[in-house]
PDB file of N, CA and C in Angstrom:
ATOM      1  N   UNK A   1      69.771  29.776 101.876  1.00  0.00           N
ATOM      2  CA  UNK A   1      69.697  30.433 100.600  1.00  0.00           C
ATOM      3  C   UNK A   1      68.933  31.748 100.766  1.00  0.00           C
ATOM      4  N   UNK A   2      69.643  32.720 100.810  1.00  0.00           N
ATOM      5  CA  UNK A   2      68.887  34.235 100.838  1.00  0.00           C
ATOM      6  C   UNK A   2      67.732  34.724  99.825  1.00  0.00           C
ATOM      7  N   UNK A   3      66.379  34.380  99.897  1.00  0.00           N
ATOM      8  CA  UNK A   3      66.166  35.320  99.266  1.00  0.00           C
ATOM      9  C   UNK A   3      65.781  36.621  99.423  1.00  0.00           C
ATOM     10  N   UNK A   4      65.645  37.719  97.979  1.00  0.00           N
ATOM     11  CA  UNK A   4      65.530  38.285  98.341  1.00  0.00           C
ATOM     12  C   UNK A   4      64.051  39.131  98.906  1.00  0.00           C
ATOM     13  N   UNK A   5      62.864  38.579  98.460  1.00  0.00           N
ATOM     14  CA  UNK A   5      61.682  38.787  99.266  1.00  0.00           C
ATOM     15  C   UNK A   5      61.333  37.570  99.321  1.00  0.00           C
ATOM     16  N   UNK A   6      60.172  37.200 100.568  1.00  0.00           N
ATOM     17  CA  UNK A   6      59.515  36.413 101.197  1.00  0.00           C
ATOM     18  C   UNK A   6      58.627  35.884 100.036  1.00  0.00           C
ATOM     19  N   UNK A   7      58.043  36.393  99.281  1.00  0.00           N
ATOM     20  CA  UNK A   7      56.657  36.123  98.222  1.00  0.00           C
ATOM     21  C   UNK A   7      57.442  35.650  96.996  1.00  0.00           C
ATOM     22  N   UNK A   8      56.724  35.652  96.116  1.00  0.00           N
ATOM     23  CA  UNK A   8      56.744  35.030  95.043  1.00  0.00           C
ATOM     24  C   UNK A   8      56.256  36.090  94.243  1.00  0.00           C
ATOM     25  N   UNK A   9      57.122  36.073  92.837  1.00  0.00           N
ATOM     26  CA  UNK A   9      56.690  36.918  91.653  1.00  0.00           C
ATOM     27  C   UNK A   9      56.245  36.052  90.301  1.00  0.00           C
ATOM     28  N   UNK A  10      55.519  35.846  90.063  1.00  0.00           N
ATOM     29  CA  UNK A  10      54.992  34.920  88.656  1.00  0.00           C
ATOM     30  C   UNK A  10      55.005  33.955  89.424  1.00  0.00           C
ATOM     31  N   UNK A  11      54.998  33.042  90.504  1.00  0.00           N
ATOM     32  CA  UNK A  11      54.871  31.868  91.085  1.00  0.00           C
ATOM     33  C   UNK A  11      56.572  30.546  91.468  1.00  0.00           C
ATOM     34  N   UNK A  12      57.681  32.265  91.317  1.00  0.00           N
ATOM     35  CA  UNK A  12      58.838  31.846  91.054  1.00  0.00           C
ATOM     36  C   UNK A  12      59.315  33.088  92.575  1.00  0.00           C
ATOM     37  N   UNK A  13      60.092  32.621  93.475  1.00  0.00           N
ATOM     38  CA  UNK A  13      61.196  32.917  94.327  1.00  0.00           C
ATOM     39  C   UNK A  13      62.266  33.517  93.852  1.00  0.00           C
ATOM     40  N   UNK A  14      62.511  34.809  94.310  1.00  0.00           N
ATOM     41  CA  UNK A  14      64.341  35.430  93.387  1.00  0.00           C
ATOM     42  C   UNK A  14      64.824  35.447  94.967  1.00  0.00           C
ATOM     43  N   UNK A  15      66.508  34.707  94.581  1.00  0.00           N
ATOM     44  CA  UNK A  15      66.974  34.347  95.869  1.00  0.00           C
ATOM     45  C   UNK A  15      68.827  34.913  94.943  1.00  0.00           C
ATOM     46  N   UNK A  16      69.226  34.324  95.659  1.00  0.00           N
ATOM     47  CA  UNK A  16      70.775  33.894  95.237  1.00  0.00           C
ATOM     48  C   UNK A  16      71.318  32.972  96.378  1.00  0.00           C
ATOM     49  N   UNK A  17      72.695  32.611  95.729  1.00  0.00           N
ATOM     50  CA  UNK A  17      72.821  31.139  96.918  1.00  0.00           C
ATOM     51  C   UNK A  17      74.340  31.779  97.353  1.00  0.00           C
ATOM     52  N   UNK A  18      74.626  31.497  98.811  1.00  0.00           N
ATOM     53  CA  UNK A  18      75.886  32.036  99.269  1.00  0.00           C
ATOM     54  C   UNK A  18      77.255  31.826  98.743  1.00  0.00           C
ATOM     55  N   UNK A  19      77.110  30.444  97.805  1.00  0.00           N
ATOM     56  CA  UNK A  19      78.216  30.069  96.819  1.00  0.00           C
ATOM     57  C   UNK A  19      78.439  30.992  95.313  1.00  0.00           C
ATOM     58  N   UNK A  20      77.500  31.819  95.047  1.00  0.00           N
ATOM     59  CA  UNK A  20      77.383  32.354  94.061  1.00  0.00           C
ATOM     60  C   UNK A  20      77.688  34.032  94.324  1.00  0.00           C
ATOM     61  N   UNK A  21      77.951  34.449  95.362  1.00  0.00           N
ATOM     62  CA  UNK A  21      77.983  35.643  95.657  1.00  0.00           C
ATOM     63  C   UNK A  21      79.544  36.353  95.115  1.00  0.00           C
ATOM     64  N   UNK A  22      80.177  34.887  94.630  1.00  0.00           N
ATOM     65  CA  UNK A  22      81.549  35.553  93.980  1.00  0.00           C
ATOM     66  C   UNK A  22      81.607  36.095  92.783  1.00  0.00           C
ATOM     67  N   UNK A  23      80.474  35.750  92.116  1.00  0.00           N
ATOM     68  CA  UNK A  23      79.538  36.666  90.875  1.00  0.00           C
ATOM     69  C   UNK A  23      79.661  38.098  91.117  1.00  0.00           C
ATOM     70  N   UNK A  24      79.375  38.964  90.086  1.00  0.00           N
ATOM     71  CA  UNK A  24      78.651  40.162  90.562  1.00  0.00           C
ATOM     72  C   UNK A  24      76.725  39.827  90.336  1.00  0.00           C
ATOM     73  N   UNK A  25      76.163  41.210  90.691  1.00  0.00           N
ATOM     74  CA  UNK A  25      74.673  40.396  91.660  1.00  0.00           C
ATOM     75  C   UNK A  25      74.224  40.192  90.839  1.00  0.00           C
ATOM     76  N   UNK A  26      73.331  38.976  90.292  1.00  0.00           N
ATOM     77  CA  UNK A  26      72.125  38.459  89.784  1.00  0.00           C
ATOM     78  C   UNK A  26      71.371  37.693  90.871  1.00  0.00           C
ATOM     79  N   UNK A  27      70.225  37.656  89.970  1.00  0.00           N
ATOM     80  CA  UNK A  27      69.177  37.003  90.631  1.00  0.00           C
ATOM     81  C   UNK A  27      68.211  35.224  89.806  1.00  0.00           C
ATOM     82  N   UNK A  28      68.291  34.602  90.506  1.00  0.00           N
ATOM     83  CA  UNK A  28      67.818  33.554  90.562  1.00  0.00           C
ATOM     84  C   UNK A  28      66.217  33.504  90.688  1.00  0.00           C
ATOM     85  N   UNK A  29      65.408  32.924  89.669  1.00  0.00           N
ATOM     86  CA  UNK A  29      64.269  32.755  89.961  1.00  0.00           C
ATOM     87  C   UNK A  29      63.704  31.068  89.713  1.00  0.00           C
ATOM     88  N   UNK A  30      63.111  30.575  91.277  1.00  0.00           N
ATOM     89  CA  UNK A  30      62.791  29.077  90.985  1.00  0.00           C
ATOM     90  C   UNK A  30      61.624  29.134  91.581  1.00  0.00           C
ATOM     91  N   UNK A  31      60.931  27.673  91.558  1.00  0.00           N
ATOM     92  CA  UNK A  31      60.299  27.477  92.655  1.00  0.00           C
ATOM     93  C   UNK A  31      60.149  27.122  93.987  1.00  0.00           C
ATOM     94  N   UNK A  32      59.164  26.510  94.584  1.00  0.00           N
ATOM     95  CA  UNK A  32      59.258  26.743  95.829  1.00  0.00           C
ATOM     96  C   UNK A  32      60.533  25.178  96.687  1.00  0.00           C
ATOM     97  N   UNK A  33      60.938  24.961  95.435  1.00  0.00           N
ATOM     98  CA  UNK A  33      62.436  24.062  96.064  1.00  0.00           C
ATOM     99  C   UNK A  33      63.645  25.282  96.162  1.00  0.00           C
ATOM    100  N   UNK A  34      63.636  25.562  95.357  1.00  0.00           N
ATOM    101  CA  UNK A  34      64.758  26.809  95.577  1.00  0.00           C
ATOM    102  C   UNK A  34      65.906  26.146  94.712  1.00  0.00           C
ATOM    103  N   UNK A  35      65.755  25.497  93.909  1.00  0.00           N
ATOM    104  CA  UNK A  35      67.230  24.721  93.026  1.00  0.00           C
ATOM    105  C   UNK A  35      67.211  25.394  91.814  1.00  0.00           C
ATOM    106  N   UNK A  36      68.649  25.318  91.520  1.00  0.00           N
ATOM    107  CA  UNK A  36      69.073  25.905  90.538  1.00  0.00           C
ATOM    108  C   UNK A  36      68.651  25.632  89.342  1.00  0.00           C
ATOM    109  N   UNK A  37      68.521  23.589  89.377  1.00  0.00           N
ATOM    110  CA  UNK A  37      68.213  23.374  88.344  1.00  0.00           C
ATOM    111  C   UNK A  37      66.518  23.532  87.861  1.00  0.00           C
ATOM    112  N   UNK A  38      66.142  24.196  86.126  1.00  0.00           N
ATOM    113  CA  UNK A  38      64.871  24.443  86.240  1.00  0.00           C
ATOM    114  C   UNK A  38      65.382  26.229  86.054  1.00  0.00           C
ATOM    115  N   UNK A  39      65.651  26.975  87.369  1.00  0.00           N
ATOM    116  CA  UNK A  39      65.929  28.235  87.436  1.00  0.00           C
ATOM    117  C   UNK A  39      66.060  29.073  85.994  1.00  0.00           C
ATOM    118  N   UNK A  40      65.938  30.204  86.314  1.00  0.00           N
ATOM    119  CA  UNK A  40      66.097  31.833  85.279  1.00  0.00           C
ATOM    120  C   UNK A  40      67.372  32.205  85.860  1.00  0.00           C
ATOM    121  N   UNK A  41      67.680  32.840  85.392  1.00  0.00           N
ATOM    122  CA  UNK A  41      69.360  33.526  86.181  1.00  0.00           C
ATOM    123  C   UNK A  41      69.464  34.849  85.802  1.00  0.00           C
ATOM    124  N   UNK A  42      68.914  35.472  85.807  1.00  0.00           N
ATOM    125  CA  UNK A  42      69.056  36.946  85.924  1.00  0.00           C
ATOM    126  C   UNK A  42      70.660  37.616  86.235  1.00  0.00           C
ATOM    127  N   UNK A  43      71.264  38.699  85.228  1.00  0.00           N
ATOM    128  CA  UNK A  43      72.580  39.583  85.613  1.00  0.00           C
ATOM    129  C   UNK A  43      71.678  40.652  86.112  1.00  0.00           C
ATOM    130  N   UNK A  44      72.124  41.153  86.895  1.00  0.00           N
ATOM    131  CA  UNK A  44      71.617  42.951  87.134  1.00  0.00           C
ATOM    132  C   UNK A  44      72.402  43.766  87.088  1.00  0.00           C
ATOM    133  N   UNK A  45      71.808  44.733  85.925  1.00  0.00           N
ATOM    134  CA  UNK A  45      73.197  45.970  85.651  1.00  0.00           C
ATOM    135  C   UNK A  45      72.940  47.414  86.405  1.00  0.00           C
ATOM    136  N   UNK A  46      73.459  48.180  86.714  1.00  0.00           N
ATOM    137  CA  UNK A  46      73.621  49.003  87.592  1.00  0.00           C
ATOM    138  C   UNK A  46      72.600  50.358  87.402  1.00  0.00           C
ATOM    139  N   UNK A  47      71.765  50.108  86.437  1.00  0.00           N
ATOM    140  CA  UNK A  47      70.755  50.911  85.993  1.00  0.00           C
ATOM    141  C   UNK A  47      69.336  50.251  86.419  1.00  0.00           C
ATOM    142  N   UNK A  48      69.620  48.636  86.470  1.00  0.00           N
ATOM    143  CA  UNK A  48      68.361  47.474  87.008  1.00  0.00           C
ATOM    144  C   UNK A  48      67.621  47.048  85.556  1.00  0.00           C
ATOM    145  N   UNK A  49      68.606  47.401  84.631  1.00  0.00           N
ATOM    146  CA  UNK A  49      68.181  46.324  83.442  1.00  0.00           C
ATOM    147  C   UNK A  49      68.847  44.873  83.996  1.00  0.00           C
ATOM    148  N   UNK A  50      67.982  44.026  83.236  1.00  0.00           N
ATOM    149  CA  UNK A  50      68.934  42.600  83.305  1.00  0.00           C
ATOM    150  C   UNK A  50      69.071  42.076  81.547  1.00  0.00           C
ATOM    151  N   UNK A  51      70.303  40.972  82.234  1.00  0.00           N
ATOM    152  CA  UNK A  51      70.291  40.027  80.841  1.00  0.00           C
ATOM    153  C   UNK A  51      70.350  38.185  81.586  1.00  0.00           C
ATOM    154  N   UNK A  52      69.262  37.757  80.592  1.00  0.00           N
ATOM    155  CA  UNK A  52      69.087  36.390  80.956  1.00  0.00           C
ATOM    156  C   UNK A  52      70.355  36.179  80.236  1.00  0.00           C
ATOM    157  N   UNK A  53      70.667  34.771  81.366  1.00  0.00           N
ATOM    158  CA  UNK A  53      71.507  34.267  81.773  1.00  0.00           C
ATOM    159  C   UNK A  53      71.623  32.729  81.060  1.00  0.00           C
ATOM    160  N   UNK A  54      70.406  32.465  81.943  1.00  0.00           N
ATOM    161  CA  UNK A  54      70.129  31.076  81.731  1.00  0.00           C
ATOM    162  C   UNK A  54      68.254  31.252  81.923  1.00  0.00           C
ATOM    163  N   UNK A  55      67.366  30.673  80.776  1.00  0.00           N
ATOM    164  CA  UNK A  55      65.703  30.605  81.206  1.00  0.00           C
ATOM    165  C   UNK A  55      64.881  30.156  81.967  1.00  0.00           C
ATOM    166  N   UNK A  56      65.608  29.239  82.578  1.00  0.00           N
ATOM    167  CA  UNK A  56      65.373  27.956  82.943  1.00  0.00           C
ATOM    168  C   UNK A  56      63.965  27.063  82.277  1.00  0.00           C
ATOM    169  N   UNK A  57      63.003  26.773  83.501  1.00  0.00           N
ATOM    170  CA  UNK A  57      61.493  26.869  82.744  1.00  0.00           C
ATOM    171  C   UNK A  57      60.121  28.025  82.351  1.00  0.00           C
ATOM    172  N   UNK A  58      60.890  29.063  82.719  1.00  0.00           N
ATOM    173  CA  UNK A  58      59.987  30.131  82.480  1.00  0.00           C
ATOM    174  C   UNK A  58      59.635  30.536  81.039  1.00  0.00           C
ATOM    175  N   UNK A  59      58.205  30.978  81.228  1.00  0.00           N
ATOM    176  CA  UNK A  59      57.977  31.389  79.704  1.00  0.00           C
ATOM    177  C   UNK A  59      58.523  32.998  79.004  1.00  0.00           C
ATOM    178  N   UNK A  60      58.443  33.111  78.493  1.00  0.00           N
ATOM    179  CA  UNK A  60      58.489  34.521  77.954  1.00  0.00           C
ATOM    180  C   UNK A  60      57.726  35.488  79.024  1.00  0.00           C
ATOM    181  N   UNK A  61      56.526  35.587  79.243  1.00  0.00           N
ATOM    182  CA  UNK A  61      55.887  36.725  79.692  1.00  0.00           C
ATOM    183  C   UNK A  61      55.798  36.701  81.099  1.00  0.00           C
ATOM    184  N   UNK A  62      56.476  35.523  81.740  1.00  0.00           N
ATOM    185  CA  UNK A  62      57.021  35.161  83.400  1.00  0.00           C
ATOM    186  C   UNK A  62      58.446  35.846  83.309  1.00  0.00           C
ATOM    187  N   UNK A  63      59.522  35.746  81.906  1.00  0.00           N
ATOM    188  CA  UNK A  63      60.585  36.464  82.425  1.00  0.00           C
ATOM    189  C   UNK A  63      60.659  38.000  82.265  1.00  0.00           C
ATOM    190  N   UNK A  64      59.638  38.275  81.589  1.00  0.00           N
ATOM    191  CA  UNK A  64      58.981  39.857  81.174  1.00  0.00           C
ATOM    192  C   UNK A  64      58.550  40.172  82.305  1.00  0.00           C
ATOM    193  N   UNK A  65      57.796  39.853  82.917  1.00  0.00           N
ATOM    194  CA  UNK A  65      57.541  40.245  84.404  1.00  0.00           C
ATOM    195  C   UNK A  65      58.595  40.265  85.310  1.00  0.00           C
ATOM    196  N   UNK A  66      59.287  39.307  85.300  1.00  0.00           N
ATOM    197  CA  UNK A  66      60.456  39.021  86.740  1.00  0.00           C
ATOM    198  C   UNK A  66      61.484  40.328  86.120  1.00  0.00           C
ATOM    199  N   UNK A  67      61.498  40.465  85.316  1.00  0.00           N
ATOM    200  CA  UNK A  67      62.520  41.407  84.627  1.00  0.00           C
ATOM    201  C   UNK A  67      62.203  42.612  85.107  1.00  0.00           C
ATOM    202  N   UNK A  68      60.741  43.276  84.478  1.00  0.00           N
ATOM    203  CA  UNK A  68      59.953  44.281  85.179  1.00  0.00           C
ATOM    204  C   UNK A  68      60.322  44.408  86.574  1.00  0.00           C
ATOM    205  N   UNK A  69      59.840  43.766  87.055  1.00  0.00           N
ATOM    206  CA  UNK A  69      60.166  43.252  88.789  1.00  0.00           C
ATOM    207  C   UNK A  69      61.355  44.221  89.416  1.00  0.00           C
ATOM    208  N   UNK A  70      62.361  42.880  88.781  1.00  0.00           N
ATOM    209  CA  UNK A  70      63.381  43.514  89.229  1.00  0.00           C
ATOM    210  C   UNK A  70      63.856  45.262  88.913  1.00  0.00           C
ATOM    211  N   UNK A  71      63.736  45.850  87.704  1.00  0.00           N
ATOM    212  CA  UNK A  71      64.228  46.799  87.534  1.00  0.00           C
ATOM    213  C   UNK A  71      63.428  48.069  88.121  1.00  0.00           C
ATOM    214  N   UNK A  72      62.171  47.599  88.855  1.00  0.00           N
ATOM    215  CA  UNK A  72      61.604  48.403  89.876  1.00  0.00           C
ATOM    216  C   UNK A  72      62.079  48.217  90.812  1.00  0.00           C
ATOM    217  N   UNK A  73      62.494  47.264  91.901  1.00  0.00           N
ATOM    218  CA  UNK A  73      62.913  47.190  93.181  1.00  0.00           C
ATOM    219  C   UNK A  73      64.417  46.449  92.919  1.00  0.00           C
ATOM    220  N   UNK A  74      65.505  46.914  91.911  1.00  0.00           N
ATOM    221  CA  UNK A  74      66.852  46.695  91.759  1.00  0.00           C
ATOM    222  C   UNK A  74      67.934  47.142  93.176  1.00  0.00           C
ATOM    223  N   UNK A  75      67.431  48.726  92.990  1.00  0.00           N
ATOM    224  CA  UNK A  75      67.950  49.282  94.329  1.00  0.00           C
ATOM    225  C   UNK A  75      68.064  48.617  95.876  1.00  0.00           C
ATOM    226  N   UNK A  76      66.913  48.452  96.040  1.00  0.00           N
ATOM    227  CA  UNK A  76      66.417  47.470  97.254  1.00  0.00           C
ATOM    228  C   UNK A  76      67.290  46.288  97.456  1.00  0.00           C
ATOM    229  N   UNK A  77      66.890  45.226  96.316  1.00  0.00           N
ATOM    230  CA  UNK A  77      67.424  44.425  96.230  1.00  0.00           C
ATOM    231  C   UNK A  77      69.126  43.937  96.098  1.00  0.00           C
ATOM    232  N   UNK A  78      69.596  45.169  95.860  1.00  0.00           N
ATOM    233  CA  UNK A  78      71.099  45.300  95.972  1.00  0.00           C
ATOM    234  C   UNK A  78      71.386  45.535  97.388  1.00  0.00           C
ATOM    235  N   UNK A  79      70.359  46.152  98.150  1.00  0.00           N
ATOM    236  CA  UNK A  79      70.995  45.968  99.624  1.00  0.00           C
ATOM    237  C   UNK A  79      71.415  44.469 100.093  1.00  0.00           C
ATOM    238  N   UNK A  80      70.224  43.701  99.862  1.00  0.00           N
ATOM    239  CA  UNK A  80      70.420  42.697 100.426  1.00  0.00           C
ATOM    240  C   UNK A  80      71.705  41.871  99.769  1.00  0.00           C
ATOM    241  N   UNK A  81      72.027  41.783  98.300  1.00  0.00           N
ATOM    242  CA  UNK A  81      72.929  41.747  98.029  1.00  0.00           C
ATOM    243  C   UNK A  81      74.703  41.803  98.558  1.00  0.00           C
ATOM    244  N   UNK A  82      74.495  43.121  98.846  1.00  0.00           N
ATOM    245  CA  UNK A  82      75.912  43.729  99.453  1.00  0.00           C
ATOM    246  C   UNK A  82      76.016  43.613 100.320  1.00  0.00           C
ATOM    247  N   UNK A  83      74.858  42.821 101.319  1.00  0.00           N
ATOM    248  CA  UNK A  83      75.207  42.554 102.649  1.00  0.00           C
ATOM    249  C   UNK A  83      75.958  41.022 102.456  1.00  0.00           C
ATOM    250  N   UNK A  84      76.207  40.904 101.503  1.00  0.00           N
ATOM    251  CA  UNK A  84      76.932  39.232 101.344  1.00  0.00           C
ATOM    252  C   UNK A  84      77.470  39.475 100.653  1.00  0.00           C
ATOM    253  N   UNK A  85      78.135  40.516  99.436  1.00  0.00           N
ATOM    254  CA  UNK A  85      78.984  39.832  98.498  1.00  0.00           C
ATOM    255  C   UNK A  85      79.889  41.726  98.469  1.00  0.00           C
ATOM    256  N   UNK A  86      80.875  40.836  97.758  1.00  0.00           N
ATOM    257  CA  UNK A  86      81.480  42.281  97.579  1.00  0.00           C
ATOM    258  C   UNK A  86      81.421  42.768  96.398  1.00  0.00           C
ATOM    259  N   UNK A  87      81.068  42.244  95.318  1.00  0.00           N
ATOM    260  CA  UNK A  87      80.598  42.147  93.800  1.00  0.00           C
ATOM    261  C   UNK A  87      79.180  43.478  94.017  1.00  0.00           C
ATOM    262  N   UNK A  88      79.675  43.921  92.666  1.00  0.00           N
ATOM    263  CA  UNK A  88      78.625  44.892  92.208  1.00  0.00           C
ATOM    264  C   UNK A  88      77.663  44.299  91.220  1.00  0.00           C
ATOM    265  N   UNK A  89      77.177  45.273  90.620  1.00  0.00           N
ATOM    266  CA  UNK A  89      76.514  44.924  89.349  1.00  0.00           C
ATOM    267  C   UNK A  89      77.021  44.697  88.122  1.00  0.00           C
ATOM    268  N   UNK A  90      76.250  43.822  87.411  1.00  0.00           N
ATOM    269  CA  UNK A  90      77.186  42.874  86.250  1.00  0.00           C
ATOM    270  C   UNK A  90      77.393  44.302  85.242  1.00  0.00           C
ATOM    271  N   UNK A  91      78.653  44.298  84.703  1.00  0.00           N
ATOM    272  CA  UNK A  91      79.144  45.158  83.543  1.00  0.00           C
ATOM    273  C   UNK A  91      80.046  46.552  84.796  1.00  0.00           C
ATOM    274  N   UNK A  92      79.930  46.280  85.966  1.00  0.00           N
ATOM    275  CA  UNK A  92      80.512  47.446  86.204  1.00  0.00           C
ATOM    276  C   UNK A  92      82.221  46.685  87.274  1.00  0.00           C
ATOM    277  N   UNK A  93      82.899  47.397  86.747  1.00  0.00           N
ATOM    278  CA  UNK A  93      84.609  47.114  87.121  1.00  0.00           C
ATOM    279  C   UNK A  93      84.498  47.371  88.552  1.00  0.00           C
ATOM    280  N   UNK A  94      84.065  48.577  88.916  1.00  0.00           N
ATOM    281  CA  UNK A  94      83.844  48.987  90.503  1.00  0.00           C
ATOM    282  C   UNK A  94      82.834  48.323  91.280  1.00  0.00           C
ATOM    283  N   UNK A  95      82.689  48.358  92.738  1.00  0.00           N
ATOM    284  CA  UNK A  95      81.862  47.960  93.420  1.00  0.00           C
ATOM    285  C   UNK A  95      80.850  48.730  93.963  1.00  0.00           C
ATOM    286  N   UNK A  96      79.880  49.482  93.562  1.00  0.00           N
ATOM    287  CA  UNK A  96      79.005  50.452  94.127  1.00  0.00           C
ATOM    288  C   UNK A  96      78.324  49.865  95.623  1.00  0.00           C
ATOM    289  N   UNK A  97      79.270  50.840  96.404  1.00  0.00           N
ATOM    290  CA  UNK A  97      79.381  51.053  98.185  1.00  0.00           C
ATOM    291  C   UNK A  97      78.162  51.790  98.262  1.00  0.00           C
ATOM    292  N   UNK A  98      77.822  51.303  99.689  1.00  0.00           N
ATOM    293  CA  UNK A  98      76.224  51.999 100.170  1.00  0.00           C
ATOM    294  C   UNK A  98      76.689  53.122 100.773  1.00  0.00           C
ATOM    295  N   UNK A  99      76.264  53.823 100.385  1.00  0.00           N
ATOM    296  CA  UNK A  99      76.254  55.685 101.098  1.00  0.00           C
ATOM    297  C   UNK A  99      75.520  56.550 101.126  1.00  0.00           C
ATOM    298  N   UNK A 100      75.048  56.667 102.315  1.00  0.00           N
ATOM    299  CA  UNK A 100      74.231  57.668 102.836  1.00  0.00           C
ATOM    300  C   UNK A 100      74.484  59.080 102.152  1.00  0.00           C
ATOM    301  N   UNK A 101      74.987  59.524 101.364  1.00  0.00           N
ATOM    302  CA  UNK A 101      75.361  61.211 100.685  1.00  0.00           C
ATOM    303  C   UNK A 101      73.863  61.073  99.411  1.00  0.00           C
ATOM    304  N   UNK A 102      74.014  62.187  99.387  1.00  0.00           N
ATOM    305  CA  UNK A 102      72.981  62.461  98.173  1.00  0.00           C
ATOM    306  C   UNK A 102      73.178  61.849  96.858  1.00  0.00           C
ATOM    307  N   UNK A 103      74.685  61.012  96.676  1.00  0.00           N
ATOM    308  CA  UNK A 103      75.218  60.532  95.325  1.00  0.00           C
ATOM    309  C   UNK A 103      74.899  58.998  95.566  1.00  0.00           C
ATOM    310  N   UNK A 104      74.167  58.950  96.700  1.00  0.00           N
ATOM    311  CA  UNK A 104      74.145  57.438  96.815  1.00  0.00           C
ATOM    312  C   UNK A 104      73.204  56.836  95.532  1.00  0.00           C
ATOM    313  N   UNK A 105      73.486  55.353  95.110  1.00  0.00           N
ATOM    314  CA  UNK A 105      72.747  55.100  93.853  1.00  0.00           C
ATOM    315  C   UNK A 105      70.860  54.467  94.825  1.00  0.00           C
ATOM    316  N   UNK A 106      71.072  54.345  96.151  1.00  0.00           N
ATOM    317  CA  UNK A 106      69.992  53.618  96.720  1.00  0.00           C
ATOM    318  C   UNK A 106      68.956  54.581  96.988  1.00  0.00           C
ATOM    319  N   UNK A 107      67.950  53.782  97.363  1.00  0.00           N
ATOM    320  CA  UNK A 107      66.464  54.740  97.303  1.00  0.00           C
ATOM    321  C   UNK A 107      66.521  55.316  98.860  1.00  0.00           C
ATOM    322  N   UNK A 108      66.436  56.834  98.890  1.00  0.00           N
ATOM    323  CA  UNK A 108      65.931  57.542  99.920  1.00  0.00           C
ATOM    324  C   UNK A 108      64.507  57.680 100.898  1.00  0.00           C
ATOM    325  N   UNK A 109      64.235  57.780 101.626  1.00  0.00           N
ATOM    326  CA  UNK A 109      63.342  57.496 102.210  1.00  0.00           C
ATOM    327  C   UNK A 109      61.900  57.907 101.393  1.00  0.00           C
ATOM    328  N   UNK A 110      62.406  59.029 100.678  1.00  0.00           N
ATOM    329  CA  UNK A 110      60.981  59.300  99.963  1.00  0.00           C
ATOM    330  C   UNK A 110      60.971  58.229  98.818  1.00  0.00           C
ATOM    331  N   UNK A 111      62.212  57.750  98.387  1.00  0.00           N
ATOM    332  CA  UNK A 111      61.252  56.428  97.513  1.00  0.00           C
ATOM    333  C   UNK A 111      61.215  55.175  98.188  1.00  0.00           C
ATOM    334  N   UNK A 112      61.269  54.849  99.398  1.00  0.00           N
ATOM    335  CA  UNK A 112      60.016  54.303  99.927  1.00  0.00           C
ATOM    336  C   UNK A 112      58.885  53.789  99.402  1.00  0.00           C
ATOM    337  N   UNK A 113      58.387  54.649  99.509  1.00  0.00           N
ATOM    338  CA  UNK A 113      56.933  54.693  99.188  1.00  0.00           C
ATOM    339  C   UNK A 113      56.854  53.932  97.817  1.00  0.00           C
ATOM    340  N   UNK A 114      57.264  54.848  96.914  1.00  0.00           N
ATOM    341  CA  UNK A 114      57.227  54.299  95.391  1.00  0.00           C
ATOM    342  C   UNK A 114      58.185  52.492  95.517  1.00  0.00           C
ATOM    343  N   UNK A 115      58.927  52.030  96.041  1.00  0.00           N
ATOM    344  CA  UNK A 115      58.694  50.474  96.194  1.00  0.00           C
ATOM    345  C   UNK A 115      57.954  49.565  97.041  1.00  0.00           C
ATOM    346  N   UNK A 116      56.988  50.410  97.417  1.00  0.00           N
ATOM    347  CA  UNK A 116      56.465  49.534  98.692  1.00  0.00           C
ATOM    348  C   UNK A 116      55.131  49.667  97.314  1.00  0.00           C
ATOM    349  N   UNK A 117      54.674  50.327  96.907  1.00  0.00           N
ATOM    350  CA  UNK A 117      53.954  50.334  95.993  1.00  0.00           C
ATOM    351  C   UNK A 117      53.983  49.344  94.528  1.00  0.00           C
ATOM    352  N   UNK A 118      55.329  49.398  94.290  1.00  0.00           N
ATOM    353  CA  UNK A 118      55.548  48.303  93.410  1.00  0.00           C
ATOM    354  C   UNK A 118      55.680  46.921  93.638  1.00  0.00           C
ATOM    355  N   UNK A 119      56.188  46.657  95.167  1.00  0.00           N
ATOM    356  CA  UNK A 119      56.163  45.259  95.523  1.00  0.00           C
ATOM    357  C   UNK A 119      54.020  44.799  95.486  1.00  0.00           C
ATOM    358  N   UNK A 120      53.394  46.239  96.200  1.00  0.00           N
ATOM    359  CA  UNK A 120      51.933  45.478  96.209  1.00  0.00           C
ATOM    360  C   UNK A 120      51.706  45.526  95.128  1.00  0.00           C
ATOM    361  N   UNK A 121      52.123  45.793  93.549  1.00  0.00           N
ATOM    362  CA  UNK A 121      51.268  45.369  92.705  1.00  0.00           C
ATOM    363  C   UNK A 121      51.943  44.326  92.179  1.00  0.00           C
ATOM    364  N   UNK A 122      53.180  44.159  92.270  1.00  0.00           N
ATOM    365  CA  UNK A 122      54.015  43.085  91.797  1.00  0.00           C
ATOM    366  C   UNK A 122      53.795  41.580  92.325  1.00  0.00           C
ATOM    367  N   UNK A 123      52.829  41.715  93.561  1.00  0.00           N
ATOM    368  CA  UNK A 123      52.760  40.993  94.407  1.00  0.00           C
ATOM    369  C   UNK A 123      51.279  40.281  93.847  1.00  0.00           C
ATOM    370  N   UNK A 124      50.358  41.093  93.480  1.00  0.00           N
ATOM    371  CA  UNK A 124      48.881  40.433  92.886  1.00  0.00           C
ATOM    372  C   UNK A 124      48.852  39.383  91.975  1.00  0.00           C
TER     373      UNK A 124
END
């Protein structure tokens, strides 16, 4: 089951499971079993808003955070994504391809920085 960082955000894992990649990308947030059931289900739209899906057991201000979360390190997290699925982001007909050109939608080396920054506070 891929996730997509090693740590934990609110005390919940965002992964996705290789059976689900026929979706376009959302994200899954559980604990440290990694099952669905229980889980949040996050859509991610191509801007890195989401729409819950499903709540699972999370409260309000755990999916306010994971939400936050994600729509800071969306970009990122779509890499790992597209390395498994051919699905884009939920609401979009096309598949947004990784490309190195200046029109690419992914973060350039100078934002870097600005997610490595958001994972350490996301991470406290």
């Amino acid at each position: 089951m891929p996730k997509y960082y090693d740590f934990k955000i609110c005390g919940y894992y965002l992964y996705f499971t290789a059976h689900c990649i026929i979706e376009c990308m959302h994200v899954h947030a559980s604990d440290r079993k990694l099952t669905e059931g229980g889980s949040a289900k996050f859509f991610v739209k191509s801007n890195g808003d989401t729409v819950i899906q499903n709540r699972g057991v999370l409260t309000d201000r755990e999916l306010s955070k994971i939400q936050s979360f994600i729509k800071d390190n969306y970009k990122e997290m779509y890499l790992k994504w597209a390395s498994m699925s051919e699905n884009g982001f939920f609401g979009d007909s096309t598949r947004h391809l990784i490309n190195k050109r200046s029109l690419s939608p992914y973060p350039r080396d100078k934002d870097l920085e600005s997610i490595q920054n958001s994972l350490r506070y996301h991470s406290r």
